[in-house]
Protein backbone atom coordinates (compact mmCIF):
# COMPACT_ATOMS: atom_id res chain seq x y z
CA UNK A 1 13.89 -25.84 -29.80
CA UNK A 2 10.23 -27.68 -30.13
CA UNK A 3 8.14 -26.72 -27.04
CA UNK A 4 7.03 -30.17 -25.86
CA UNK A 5 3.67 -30.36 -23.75
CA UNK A 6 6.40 -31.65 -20.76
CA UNK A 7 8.04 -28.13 -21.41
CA UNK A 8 4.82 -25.95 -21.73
CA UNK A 9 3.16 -27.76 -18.46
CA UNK A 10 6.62 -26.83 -16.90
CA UNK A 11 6.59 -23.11 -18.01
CA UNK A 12 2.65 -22.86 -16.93
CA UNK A 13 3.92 -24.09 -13.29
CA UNK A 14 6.80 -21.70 -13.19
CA UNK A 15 4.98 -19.03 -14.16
CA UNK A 16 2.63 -19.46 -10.94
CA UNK A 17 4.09 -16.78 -8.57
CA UNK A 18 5.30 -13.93 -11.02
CA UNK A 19 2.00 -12.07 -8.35
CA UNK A 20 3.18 -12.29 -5.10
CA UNK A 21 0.33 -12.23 -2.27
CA UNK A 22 0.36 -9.21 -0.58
CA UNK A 23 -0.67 -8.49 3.10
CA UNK A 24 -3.60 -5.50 2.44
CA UNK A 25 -4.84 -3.03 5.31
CA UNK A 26 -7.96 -0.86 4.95
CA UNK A 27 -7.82 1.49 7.44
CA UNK A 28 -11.44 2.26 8.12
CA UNK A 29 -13.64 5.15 10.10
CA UNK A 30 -15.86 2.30 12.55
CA UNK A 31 -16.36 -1.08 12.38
CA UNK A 32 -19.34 0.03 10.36
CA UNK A 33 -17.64 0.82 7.30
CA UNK A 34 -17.18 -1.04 4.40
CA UNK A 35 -13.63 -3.03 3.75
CA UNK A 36 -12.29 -2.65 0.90
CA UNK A 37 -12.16 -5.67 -1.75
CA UNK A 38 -10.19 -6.65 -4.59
CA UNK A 39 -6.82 -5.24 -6.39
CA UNK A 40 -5.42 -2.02 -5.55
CA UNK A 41 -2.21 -0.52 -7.27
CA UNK A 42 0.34 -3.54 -6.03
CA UNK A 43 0.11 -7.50 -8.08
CA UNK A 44 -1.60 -9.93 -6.61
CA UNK A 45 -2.87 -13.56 -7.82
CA UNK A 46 -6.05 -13.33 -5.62
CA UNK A 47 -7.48 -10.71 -8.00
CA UNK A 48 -11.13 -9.23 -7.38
CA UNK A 49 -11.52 -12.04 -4.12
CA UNK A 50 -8.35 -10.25 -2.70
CA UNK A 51 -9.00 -9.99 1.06
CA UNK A 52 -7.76 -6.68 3.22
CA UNK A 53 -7.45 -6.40 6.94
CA UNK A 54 -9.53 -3.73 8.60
CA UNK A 55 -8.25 -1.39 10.82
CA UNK A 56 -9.43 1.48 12.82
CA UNK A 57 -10.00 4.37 15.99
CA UNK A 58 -10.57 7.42 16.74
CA UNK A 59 -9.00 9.63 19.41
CA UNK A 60 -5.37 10.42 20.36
CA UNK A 61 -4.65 6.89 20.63
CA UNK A 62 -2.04 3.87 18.41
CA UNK A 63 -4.23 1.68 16.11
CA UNK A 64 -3.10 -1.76 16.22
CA UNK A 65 -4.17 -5.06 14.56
CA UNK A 66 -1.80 -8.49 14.59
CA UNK A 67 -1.68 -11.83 13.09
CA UNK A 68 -3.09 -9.78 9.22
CA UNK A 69 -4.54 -12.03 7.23
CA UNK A 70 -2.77 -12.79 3.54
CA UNK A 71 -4.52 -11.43 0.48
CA UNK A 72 -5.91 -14.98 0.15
CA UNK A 73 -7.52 -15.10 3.62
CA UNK A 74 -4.64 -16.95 5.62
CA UNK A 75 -3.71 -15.74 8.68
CA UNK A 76 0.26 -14.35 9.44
CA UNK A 77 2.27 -13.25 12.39
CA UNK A 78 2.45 -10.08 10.67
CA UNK A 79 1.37 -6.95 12.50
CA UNK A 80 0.91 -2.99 12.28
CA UNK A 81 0.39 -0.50 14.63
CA UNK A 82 -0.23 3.18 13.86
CA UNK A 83 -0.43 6.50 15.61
CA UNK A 84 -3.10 8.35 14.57
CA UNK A 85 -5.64 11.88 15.89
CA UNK A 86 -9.18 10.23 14.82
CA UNK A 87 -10.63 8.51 11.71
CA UNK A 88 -13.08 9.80 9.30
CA UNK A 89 -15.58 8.76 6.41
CA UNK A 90 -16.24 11.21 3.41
CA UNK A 91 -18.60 11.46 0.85
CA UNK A 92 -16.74 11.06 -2.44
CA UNK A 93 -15.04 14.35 -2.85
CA UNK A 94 -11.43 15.26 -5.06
CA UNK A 95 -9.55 12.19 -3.89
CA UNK A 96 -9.09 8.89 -6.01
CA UNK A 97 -12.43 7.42 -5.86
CA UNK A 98 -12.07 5.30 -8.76
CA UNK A 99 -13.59 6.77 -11.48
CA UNK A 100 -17.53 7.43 -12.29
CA UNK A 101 -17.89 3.73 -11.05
CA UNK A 102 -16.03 4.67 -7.64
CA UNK A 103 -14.26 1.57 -7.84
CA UNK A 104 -12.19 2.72 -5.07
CA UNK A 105 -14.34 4.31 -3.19
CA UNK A 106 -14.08 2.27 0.42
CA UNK A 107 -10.58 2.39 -0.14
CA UNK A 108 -9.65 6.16 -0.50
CA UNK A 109 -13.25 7.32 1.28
CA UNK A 110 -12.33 6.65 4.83
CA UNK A 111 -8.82 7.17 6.83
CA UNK A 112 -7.37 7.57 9.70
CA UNK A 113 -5.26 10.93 10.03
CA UNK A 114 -3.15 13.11 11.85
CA UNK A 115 -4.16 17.05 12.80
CA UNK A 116 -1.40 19.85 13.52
CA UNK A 117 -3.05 22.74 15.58
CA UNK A 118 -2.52 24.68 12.54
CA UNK A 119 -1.41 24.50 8.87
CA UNK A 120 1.70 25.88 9.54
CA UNK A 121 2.91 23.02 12.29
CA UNK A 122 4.27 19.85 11.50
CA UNK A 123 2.89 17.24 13.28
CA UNK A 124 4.60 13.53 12.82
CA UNK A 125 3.51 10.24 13.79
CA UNK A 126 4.87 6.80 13.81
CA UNK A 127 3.75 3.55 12.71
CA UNK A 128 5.47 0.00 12.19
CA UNK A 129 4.76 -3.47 10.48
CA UNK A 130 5.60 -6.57 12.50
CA UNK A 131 6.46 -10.04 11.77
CA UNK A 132 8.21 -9.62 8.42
CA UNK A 133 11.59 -12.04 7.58
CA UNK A 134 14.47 -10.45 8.17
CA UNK A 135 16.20 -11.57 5.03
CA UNK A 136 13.41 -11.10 1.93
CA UNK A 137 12.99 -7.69 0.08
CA UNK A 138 9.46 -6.48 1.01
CA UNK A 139 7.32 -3.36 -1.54
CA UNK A 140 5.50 -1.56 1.10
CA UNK A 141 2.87 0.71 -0.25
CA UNK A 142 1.10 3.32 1.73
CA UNK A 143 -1.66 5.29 0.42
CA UNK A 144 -2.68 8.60 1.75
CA UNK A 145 -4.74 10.88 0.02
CA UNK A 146 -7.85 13.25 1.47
CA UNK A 147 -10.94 14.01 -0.18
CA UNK A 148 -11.04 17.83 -0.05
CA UNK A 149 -8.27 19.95 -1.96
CA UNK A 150 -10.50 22.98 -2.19
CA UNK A 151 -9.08 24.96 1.32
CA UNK A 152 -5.74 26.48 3.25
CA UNK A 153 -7.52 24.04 5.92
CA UNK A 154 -9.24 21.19 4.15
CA UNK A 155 -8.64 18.15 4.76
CA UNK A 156 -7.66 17.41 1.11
CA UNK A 157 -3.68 17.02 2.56
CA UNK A 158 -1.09 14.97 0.42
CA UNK A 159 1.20 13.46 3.05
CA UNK A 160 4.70 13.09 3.85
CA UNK A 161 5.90 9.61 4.88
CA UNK A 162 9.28 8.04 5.58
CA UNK A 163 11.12 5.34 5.83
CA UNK A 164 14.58 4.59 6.27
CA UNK A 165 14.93 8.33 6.03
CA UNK A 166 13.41 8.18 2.86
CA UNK A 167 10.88 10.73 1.83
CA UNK A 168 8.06 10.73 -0.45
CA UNK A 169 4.98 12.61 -0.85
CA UNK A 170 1.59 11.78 -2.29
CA UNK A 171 -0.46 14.85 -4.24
CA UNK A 172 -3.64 14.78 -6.11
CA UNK A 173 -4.11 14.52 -10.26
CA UNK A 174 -6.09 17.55 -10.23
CA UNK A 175 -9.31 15.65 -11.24
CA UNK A 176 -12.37 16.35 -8.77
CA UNK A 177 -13.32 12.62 -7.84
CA UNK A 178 -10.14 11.50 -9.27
CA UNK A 179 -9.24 10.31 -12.68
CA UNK A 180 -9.70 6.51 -12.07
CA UNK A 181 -6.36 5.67 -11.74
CA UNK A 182 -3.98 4.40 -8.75
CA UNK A 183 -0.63 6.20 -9.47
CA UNK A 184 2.45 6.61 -7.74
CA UNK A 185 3.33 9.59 -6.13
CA UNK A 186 -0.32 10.72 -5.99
CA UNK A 187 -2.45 8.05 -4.25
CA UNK A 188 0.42 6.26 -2.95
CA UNK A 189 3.75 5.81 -2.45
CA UNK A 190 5.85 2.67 -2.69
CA UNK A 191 9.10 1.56 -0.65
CA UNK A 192 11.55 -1.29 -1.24
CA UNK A 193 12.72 -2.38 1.93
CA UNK A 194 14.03 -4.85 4.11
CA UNK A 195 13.02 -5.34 7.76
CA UNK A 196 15.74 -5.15 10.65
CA UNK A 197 17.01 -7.73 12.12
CA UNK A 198 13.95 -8.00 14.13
CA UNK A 199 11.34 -8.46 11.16
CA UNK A 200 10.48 -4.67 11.90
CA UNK A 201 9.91 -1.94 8.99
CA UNK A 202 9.37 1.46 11.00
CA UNK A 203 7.99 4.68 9.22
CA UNK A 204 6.09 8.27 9.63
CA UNK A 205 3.90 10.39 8.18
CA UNK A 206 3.47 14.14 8.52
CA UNK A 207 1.15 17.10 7.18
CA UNK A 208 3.13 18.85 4.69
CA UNK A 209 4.07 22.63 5.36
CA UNK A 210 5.88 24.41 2.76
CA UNK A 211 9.45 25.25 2.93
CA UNK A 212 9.50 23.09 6.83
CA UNK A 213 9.30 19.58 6.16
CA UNK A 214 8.84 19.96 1.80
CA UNK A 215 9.85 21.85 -0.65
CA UNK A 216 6.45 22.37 -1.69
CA UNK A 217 2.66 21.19 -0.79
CA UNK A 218 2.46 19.64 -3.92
CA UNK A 219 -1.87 19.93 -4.02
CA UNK A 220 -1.36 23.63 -3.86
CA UNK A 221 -2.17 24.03 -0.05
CA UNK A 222 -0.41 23.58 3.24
CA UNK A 223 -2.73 21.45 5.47
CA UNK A 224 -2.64 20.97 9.15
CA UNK A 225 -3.95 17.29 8.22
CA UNK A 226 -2.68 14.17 7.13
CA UNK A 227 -4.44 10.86 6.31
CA UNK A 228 -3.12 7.03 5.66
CA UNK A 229 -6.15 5.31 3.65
CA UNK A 230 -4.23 1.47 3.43
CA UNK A 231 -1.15 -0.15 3.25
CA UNK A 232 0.07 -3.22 1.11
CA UNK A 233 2.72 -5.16 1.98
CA UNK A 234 4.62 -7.08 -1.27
CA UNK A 235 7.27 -10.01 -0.43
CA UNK A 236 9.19 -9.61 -3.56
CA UNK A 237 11.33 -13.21 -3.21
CA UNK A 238 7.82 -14.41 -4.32
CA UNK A 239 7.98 -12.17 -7.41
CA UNK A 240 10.97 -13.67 -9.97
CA UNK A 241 11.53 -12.41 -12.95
CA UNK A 242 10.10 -13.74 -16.07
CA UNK A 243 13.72 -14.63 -17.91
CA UNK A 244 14.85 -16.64 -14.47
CA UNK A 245 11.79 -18.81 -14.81
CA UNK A 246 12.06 -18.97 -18.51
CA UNK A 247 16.33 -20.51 -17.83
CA UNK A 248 15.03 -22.31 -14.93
CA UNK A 249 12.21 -24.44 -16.89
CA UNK A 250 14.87 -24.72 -20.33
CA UNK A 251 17.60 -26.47 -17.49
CA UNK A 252 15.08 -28.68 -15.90
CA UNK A 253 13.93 -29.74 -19.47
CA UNK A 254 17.75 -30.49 -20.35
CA UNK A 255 18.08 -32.62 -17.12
CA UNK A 256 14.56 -34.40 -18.09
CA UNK A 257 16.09 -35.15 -21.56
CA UNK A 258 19.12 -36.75 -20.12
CA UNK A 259 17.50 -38.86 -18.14
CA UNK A 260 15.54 -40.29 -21.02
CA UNK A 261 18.73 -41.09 -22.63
């Protein structure tokens, strides 16, 4: 089949949203820190001007921030609210800091977090996102890494966090100040879920203590502490697969040729 410029304009316009816009939280110390900016481990078409919602507290208290903004600055009716012990602001220390550049760094740098009266109590606390539709697919990835892995009581913790009672845990890749790299299962963890019938996602996160709530503190220490650094929320109905847009453009090119006819 000869590609046309009719057919290539069509497969450039199709090809738009294979990057959905995510909905990106920074969960800061104060309103003095600095918000993070730009791509983080989920797609996104806004690339380096990607915006993120700040959100922060300190104290025994719920954080919570409504109508988020999208990663290209417009606003939603989507919300999150989050339990948390206090916030905090590191200097860059063994958590994912992006590298020698510390591309990261106001990402993964500051968190809010959780504290257990000691490292061998659980402590759990709740958070939820708001406003989602009921009927899409959502990726929701939360990262949680500390900055010190060095102590029984740093607060270098990997964290525990579940949805749908779902587990996963985030670790550390062993490289003081990180290795440059957002992965999976170390800096964050990613769900696919979809919101109950009242647009809700609900989760937790927890301190991991070895042989209560894991199997194993997988950065080598139980920790009485655990940290969320930012969330991103993915609608995947904006995310088709290449081959469906590839069909879709060939049958809109065989209805265009027909009507030539």
């Amino acid at each position: 089949m000869r590609v046309t410029p009719r057919f290539a304009a069509l497969l450039v316009a199709l090809s738009g949203p294979l990057a959905a816009q995510s909905l990106n939280i920074d969960f800061d110390k104060d309103a003095t820190s600095s918000i993070y900016q730009g791509l983080a481990a989920a797609l996104d078409p806004a690339g380096t001007a990607a915006i993120w919602n700040s959100a922060y507290g300190s104290g025994t208290t719920t954080i919570t921030k409504s109508n988020l903004l999208n990663s290209a600055g417009q606003s939603t009716g989507v919300g999150v609210s989050l339990g948390i012990n206090g916030s905090y602001l590191s200097a860059p220390g063994q958590q994912e800091n992006g590298g020698a550049g510390l591309a990261y760094q106001s990402l993964m740098s500051d968190y809010v977090y959780l504290a257990a009266t000691t490292n061998a109590e659980v402590l759990t606390k709740n958070g939820s996102i708001t406003g989602l539709d009921p009927l899409k697919l959502y990726d929701i990835y939360l990262y949680a890494q500390g900055d010190n892995f060095l102590g029984e009581y740093s607060d270098g913790q990997n964290a525990l966090i579940t949805i749908n009672g779902v587990s996963k845990q985030t670790s550390w890749d062993g490289v003081p100040g990180g290795d440059g790299l957002l992965v999976e299962g170390i800096e964050y963890v990613r769900f696919t879920v979809t919101p109950n019938a009242s647009g809700q996602v609900n989760f937790s996160y927890a301190n991991v203590v070895t042989g209560v709530n894991a199997t194993s503190d997988l950065d080598g220490f139980n920790s009485r502490f655990a940290v969320i650094n930012g969330i991103q929320i993915v609608d995947l109905s904006l995310v088709p697969e290449p081959p469906v847009a590839l069909l879709g453009a060939a049958g809109l090119l065989v209805v265009s040729r027909r009507r030539q006819r």
